[in-house]
Structure formats: C-alpha cells, structure tokens
PDB file of N, CA and C in Angstrom:
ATOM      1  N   UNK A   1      -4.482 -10.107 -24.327  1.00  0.00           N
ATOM      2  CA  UNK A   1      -3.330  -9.511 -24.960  1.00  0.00           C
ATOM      3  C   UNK A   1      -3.343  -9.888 -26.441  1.00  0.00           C
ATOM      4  N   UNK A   2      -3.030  -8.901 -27.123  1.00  0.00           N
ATOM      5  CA  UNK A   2      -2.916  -9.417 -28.607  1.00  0.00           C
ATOM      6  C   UNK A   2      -2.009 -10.022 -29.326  1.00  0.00           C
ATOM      7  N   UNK A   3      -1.623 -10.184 -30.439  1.00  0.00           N
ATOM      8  CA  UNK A   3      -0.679 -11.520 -30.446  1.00  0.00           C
ATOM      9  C   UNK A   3       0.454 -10.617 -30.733  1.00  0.00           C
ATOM     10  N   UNK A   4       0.235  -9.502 -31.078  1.00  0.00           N
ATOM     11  CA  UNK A   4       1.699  -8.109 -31.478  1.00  0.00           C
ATOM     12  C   UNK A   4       2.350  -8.080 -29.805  1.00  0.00           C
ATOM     13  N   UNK A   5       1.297  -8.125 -28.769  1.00  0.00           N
ATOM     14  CA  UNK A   5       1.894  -7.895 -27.274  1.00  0.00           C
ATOM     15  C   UNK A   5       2.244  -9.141 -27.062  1.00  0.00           C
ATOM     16  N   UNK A   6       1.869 -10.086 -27.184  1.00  0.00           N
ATOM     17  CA  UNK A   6       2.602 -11.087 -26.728  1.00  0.00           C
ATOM     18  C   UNK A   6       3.819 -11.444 -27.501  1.00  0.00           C
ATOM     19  N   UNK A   7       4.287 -11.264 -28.565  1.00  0.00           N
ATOM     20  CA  UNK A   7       5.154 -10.957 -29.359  1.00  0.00           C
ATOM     21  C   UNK A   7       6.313 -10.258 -28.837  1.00  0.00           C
ATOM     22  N   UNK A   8       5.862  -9.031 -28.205  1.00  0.00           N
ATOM     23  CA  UNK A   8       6.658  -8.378 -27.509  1.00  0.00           C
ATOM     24  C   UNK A   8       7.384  -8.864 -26.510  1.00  0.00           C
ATOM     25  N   UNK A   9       6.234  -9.210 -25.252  1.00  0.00           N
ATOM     26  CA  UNK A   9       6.430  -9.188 -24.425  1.00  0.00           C
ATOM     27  C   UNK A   9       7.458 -10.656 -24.528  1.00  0.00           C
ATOM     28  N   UNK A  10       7.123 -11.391 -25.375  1.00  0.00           N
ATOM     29  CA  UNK A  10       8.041 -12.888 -25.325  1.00  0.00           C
ATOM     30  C   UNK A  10       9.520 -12.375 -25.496  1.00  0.00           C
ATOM     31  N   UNK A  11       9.685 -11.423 -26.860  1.00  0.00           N
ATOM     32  CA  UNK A  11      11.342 -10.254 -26.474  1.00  0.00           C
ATOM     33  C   UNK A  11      12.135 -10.193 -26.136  1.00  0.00           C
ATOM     34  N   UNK A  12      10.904  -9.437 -25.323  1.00  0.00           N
ATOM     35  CA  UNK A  12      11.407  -9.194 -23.678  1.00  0.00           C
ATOM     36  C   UNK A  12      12.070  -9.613 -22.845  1.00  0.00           C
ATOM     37  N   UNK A  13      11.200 -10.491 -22.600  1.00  0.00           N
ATOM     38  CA  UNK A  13      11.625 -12.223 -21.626  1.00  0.00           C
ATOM     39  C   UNK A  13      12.930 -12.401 -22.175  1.00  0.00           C
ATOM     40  N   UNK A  14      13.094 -12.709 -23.863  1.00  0.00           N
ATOM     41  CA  UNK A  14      14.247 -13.142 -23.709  1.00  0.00           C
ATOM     42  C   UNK A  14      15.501 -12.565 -23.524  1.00  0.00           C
ATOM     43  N   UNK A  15      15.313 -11.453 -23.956  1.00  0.00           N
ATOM     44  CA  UNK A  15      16.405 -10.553 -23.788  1.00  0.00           C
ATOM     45  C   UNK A  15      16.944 -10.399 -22.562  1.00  0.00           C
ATOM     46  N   UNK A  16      15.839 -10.320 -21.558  1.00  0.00           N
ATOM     47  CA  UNK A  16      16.243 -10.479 -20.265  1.00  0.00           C
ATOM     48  C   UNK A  16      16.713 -11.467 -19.677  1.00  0.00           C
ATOM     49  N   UNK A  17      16.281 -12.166 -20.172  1.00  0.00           N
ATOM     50  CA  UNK A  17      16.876 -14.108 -19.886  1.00  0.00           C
ATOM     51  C   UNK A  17      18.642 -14.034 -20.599  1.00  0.00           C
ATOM     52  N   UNK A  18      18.625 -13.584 -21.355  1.00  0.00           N
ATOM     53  CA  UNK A  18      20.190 -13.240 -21.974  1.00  0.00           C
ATOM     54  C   UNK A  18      21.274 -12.267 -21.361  1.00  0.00           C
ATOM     55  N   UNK A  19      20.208 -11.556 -20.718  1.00  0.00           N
ATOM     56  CA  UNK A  19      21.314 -10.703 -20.214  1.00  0.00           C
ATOM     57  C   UNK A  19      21.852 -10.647 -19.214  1.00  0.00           C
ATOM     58  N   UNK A  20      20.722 -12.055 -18.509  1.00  0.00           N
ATOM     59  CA  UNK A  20      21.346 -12.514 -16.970  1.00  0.00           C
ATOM     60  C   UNK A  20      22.883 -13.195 -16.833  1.00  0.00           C
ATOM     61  N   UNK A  21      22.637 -13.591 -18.203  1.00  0.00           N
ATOM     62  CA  UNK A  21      23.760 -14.810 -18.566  1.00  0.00           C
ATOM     63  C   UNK A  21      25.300 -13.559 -18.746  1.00  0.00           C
ATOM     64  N   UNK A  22      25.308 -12.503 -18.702  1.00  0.00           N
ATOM     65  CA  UNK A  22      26.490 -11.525 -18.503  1.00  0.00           C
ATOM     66  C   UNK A  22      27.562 -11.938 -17.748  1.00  0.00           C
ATOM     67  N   UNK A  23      28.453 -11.698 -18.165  1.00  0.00           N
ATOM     68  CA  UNK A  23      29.662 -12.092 -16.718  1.00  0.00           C
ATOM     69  C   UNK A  23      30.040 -10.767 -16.015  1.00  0.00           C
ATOM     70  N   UNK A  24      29.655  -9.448 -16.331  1.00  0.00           N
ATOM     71  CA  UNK A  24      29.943  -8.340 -16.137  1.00  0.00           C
ATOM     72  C   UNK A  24      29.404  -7.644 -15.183  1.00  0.00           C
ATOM     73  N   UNK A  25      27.930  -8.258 -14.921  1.00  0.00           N
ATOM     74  CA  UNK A  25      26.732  -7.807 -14.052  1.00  0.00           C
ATOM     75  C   UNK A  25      27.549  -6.673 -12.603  1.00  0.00           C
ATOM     76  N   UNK A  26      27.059  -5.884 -12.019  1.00  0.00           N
ATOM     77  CA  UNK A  26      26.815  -5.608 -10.797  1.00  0.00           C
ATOM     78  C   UNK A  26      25.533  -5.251 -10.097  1.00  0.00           C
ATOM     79  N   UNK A  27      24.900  -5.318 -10.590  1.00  0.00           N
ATOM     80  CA  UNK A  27      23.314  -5.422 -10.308  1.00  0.00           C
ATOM     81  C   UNK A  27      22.195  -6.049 -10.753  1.00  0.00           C
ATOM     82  N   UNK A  28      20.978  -6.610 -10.158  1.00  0.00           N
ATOM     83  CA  UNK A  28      20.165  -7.109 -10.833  1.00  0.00           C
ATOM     84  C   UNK A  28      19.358  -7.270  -9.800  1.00  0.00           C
ATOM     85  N   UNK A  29      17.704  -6.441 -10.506  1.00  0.00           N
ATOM     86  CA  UNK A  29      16.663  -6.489 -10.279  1.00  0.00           C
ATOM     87  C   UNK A  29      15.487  -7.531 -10.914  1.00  0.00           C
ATOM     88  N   UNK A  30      15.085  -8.441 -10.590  1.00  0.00           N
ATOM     89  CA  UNK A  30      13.946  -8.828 -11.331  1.00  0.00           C
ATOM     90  C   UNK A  30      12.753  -9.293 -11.062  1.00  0.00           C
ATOM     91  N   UNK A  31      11.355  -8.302 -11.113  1.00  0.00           N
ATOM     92  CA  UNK A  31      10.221  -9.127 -10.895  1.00  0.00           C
ATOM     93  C   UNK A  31       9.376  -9.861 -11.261  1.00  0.00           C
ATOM     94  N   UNK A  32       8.893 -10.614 -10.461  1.00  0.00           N
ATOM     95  CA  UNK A  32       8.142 -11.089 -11.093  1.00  0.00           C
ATOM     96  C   UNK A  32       6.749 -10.909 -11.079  1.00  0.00           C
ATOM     97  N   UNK A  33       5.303 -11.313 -11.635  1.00  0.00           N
ATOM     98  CA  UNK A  33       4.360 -11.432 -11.522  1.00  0.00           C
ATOM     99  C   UNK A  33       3.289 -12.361 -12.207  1.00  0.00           C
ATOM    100  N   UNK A  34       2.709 -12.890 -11.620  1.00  0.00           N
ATOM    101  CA  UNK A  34       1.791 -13.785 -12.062  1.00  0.00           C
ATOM    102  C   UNK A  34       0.391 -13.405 -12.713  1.00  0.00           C
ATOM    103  N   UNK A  35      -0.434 -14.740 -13.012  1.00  0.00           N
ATOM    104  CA  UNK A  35      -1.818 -14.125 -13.477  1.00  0.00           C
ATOM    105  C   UNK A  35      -2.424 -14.328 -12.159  1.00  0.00           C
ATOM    106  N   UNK A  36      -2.040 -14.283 -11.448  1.00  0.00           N
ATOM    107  CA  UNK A  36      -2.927 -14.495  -9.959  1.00  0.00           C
ATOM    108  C   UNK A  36      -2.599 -13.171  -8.858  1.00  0.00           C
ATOM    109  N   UNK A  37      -1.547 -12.530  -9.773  1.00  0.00           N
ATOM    110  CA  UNK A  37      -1.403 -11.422  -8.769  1.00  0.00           C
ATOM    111  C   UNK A  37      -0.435 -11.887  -7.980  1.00  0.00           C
ATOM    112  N   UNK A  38       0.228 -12.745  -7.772  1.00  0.00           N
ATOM    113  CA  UNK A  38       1.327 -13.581  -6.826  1.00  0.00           C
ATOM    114  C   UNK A  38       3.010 -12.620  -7.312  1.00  0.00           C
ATOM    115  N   UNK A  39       3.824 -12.240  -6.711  1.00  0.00           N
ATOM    116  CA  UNK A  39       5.142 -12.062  -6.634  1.00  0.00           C
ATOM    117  C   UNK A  39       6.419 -12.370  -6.232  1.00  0.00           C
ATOM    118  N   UNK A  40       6.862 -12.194  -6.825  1.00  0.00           N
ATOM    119  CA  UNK A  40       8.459 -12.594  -6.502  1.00  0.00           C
ATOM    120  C   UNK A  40       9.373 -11.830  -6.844  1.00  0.00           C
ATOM    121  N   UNK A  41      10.497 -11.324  -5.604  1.00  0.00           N
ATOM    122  CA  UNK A  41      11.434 -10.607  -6.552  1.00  0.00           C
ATOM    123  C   UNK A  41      12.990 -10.382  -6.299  1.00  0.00           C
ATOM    124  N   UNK A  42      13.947 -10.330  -6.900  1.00  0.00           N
ATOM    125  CA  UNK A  42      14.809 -10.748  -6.855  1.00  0.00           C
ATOM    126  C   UNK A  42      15.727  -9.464  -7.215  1.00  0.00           C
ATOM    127  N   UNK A  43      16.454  -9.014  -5.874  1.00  0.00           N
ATOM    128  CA  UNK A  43      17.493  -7.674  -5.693  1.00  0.00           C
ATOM    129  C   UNK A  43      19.134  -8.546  -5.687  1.00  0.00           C
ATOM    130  N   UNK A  44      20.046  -8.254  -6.384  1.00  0.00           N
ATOM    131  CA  UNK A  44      21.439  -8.407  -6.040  1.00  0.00           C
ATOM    132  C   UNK A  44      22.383  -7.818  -6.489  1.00  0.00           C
ATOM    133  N   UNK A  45      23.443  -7.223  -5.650  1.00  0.00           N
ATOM    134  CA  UNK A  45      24.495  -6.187  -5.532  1.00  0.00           C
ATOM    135  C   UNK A  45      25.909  -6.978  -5.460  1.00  0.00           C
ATOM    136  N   UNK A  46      26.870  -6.435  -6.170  1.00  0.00           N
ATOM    137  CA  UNK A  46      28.334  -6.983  -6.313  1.00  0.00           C
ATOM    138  C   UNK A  46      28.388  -5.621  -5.448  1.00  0.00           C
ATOM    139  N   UNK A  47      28.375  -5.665  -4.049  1.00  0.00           N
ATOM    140  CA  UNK A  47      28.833  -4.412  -3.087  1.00  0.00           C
ATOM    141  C   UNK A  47      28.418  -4.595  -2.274  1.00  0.00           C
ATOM    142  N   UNK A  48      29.239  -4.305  -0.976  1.00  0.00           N
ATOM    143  CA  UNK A  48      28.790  -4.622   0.503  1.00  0.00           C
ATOM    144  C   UNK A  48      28.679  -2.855   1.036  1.00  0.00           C
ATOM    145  N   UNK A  49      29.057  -2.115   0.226  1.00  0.00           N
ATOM    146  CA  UNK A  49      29.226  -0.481   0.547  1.00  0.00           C
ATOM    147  C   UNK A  49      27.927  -0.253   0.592  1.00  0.00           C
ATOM    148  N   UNK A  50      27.376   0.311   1.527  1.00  0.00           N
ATOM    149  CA  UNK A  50      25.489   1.378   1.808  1.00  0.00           C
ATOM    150  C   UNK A  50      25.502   2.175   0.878  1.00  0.00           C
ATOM    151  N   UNK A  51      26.571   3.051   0.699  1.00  0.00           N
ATOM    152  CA  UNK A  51      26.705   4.323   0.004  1.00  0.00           C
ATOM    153  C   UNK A  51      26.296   3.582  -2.101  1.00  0.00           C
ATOM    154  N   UNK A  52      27.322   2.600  -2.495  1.00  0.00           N
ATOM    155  CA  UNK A  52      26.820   2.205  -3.280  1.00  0.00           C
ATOM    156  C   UNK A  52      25.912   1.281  -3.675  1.00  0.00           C
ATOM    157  N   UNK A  53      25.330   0.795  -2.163  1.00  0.00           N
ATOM    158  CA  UNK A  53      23.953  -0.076  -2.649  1.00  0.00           C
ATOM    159  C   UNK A  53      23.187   0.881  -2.824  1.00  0.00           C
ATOM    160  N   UNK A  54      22.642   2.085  -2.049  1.00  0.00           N
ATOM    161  CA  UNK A  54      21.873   2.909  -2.313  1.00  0.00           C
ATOM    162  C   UNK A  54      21.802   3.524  -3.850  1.00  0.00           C
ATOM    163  N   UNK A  55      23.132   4.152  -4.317  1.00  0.00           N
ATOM    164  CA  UNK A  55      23.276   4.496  -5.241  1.00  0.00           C
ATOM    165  C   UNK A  55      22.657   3.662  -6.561  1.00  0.00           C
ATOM    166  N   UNK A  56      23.503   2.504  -6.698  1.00  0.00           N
ATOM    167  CA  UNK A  56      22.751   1.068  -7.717  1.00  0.00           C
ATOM    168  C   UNK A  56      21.160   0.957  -7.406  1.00  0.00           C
ATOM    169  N   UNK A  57      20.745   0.952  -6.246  1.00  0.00           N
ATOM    170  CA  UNK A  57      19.353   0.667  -5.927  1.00  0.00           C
ATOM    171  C   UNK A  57      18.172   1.894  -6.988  1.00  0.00           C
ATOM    172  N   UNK A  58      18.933   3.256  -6.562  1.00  0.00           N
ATOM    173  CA  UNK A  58      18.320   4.326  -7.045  1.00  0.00           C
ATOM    174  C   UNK A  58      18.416   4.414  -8.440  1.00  0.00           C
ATOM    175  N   UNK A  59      19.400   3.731  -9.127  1.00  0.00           N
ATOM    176  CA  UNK A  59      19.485   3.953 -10.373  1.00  0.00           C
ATOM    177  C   UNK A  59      18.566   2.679 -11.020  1.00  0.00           C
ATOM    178  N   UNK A  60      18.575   1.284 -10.599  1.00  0.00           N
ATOM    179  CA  UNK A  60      17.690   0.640 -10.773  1.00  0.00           C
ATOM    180  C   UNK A  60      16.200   1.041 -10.835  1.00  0.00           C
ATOM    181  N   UNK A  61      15.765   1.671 -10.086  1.00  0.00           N
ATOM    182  CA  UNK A  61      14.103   2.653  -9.380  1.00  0.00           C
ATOM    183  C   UNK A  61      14.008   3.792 -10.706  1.00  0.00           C
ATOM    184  N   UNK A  62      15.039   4.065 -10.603  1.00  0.00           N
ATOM    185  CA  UNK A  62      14.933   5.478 -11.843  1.00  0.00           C
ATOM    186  C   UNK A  62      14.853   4.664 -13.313  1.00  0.00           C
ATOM    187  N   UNK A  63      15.252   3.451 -13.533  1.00  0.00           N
ATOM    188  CA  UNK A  63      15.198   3.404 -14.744  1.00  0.00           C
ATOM    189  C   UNK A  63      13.827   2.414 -14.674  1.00  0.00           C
ATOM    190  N   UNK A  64      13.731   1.834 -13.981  1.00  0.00           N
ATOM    191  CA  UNK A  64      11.950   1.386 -13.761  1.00  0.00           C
ATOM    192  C   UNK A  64      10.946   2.091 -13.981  1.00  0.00           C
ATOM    193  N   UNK A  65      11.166   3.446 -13.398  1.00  0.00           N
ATOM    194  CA  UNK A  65      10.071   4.510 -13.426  1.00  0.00           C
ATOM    195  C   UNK A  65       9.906   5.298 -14.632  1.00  0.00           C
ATOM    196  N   UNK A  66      11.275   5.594 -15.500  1.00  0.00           N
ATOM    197  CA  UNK A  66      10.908   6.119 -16.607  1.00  0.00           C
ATOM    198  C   UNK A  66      10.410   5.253 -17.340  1.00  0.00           C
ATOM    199  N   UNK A  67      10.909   3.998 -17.417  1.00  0.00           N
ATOM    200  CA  UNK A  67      10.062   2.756 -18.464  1.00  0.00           C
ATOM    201  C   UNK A  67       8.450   2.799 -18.335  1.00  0.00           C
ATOM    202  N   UNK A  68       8.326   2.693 -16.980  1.00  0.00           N
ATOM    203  CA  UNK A  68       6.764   2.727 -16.822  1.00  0.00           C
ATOM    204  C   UNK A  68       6.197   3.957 -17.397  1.00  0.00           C
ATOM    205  N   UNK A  69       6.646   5.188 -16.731  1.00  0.00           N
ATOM    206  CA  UNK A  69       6.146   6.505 -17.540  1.00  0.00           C
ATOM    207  C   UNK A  69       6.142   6.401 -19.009  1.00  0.00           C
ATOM    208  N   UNK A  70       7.123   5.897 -20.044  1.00  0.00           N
ATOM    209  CA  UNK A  70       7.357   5.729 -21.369  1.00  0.00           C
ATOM    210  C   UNK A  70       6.024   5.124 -21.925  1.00  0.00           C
ATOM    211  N   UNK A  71       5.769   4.228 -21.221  1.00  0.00           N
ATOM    212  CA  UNK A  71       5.078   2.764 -21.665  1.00  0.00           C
ATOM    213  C   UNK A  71       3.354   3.290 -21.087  1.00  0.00           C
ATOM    214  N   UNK A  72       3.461   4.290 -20.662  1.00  0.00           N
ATOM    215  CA  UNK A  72       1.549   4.612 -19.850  1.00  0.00           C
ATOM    216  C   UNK A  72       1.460   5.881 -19.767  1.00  0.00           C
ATOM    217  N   UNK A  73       0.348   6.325 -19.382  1.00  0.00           N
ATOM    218  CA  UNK A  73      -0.251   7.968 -19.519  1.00  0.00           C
ATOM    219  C   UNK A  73       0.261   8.394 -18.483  1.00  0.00           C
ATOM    220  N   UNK A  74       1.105   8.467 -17.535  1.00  0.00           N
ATOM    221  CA  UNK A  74       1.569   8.615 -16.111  1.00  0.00           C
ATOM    222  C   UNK A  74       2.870   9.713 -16.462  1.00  0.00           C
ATOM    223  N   UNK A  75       3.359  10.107 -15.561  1.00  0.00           N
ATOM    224  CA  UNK A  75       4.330  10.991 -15.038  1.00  0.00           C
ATOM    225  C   UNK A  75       4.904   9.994 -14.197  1.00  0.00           C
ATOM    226  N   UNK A  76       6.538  10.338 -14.645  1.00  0.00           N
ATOM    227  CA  UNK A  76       7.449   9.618 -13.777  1.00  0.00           C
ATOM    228  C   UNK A  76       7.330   9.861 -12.307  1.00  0.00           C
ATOM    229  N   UNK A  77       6.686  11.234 -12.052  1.00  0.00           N
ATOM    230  CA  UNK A  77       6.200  11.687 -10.527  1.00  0.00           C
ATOM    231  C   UNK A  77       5.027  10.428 -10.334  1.00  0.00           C
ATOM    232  N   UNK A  78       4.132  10.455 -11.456  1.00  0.00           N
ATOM    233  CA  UNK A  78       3.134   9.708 -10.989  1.00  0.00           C
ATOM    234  C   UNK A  78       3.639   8.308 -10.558  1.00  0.00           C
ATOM    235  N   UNK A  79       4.093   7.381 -11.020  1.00  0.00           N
ATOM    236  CA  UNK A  79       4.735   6.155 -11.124  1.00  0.00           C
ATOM    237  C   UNK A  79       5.603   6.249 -10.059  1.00  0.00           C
ATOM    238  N   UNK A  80       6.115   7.305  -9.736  1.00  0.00           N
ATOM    239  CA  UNK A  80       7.324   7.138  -8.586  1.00  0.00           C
ATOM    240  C   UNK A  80       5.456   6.842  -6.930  1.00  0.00           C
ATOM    241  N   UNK A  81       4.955   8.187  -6.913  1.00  0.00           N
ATOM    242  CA  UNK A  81       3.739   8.256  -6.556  1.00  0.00           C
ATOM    243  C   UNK A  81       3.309   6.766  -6.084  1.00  0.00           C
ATOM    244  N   UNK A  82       3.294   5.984  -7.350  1.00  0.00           N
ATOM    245  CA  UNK A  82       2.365   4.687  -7.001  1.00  0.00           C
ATOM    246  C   UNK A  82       3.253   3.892  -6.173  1.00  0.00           C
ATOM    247  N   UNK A  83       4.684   3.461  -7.058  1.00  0.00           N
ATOM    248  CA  UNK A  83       5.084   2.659  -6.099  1.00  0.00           C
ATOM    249  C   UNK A  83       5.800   2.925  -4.918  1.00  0.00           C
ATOM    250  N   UNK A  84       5.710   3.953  -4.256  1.00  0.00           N
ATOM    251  CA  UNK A  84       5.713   3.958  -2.984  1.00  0.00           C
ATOM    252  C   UNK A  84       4.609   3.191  -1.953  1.00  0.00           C
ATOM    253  N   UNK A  85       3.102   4.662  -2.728  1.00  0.00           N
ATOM    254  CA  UNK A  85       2.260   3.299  -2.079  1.00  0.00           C
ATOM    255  C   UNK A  85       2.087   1.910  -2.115  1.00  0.00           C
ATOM    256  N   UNK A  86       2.639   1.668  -3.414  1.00  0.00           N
ATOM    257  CA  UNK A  86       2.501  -0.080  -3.382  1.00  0.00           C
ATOM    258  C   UNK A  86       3.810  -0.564  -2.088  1.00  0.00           C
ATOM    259  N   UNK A  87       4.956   0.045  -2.131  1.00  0.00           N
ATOM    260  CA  UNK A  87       6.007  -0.446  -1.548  1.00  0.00           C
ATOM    261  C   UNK A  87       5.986  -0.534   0.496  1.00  0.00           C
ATOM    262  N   UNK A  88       4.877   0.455   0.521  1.00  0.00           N
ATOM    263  CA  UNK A  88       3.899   0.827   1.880  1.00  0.00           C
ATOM    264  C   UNK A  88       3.160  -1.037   1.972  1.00  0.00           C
ATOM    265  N   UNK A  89       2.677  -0.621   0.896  1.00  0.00           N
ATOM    266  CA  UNK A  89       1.348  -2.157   1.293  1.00  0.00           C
ATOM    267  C   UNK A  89       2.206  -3.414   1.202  1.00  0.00           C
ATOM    268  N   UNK A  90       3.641  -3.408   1.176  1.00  0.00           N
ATOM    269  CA  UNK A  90       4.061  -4.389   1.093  1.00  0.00           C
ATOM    270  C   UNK A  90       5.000  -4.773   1.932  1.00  0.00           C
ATOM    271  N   UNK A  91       4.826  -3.838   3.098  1.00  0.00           N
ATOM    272  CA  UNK A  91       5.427  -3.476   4.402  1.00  0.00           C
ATOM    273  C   UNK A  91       6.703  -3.083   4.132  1.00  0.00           C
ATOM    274  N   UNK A  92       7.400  -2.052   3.323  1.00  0.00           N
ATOM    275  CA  UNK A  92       8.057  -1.647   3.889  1.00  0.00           C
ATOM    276  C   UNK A  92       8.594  -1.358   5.208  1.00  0.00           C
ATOM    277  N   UNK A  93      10.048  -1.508   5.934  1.00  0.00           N
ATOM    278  CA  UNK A  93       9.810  -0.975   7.270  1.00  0.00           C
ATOM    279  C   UNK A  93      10.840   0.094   7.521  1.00  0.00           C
ATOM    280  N   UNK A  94      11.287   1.246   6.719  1.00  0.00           N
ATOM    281  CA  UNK A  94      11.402   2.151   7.018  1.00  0.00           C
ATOM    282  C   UNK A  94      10.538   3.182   6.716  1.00  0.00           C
TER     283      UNK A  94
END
C-alpha cells in the first residue's frame, strides 16, 4: 500500500472509531479483516421489530455495496453478485 493509502485508510479508521462514540446510533455494522484473511464482525440494532431489522439491515448492505462499486471497476449488481457468494461460503442458513 502506498503511503497516500495508508493515509487514507488511517481516516478512515478514525472516523469510524469516532463515530462509534455517537449517542444517537441505531445501527452498527463493522468488519473486520486481517492480513491473514481472519474475520470478525459485528451487527447491532436498537430494535427488536423483523420488519425494521430487515429494513436497517438492507440499508446497511445498500450502502456497503455502493461504496464498494464507487471504490472498484464493479457494478453495484456486481458487488451485490459477490457477496452473496461470499455470504454462501460463510454458511449462511437461509
């Protein structure tokens, strides 16, 4: 990585590290990933409602997918595309 991306990507981190600290939150997604390929990840909802976990969930997914599309040669179809299959290999069980 070059030192402009790591630059970035440090940002990033923090911004996100700041914005955990919100008192306002009702959602929060965050993954993680390693240099080993290792994961971790972390879903939580201010809602016990299906109707609006689904909803928050989908809007979380949608704004993942355009970032990725933004950020790579892909189609938000494509990116939606991948992580399904990734979400398959990671046993999904519905």
């Amino acid at each position: 990585m070059s030192e402009s991306e790591t630059t970035q990507f440090e940002e990033v981190r923090e911004q996100a590290a700041e914005a955990l600290e919100r008192e306002d939150l009702t959602s929060i997604y965050l993954g993680v990933l390693d240099e080993g390929g290792e994961n971790e990840f972390f879903f939580g909802n201010d809602t016990d409602d299906p109707r609006e976990l689904q909803q928050t969930a989908a809007t979380q997914l949608g704004m993942l997918c355009r970032v990725l599309a933004n950020q790579s040669d892909l189609s938000v179809q494509q990116v939606a595309d991948l992580a399904v299959r990734r979400a398959n290999e990671l046993g999904v069980e519905h």
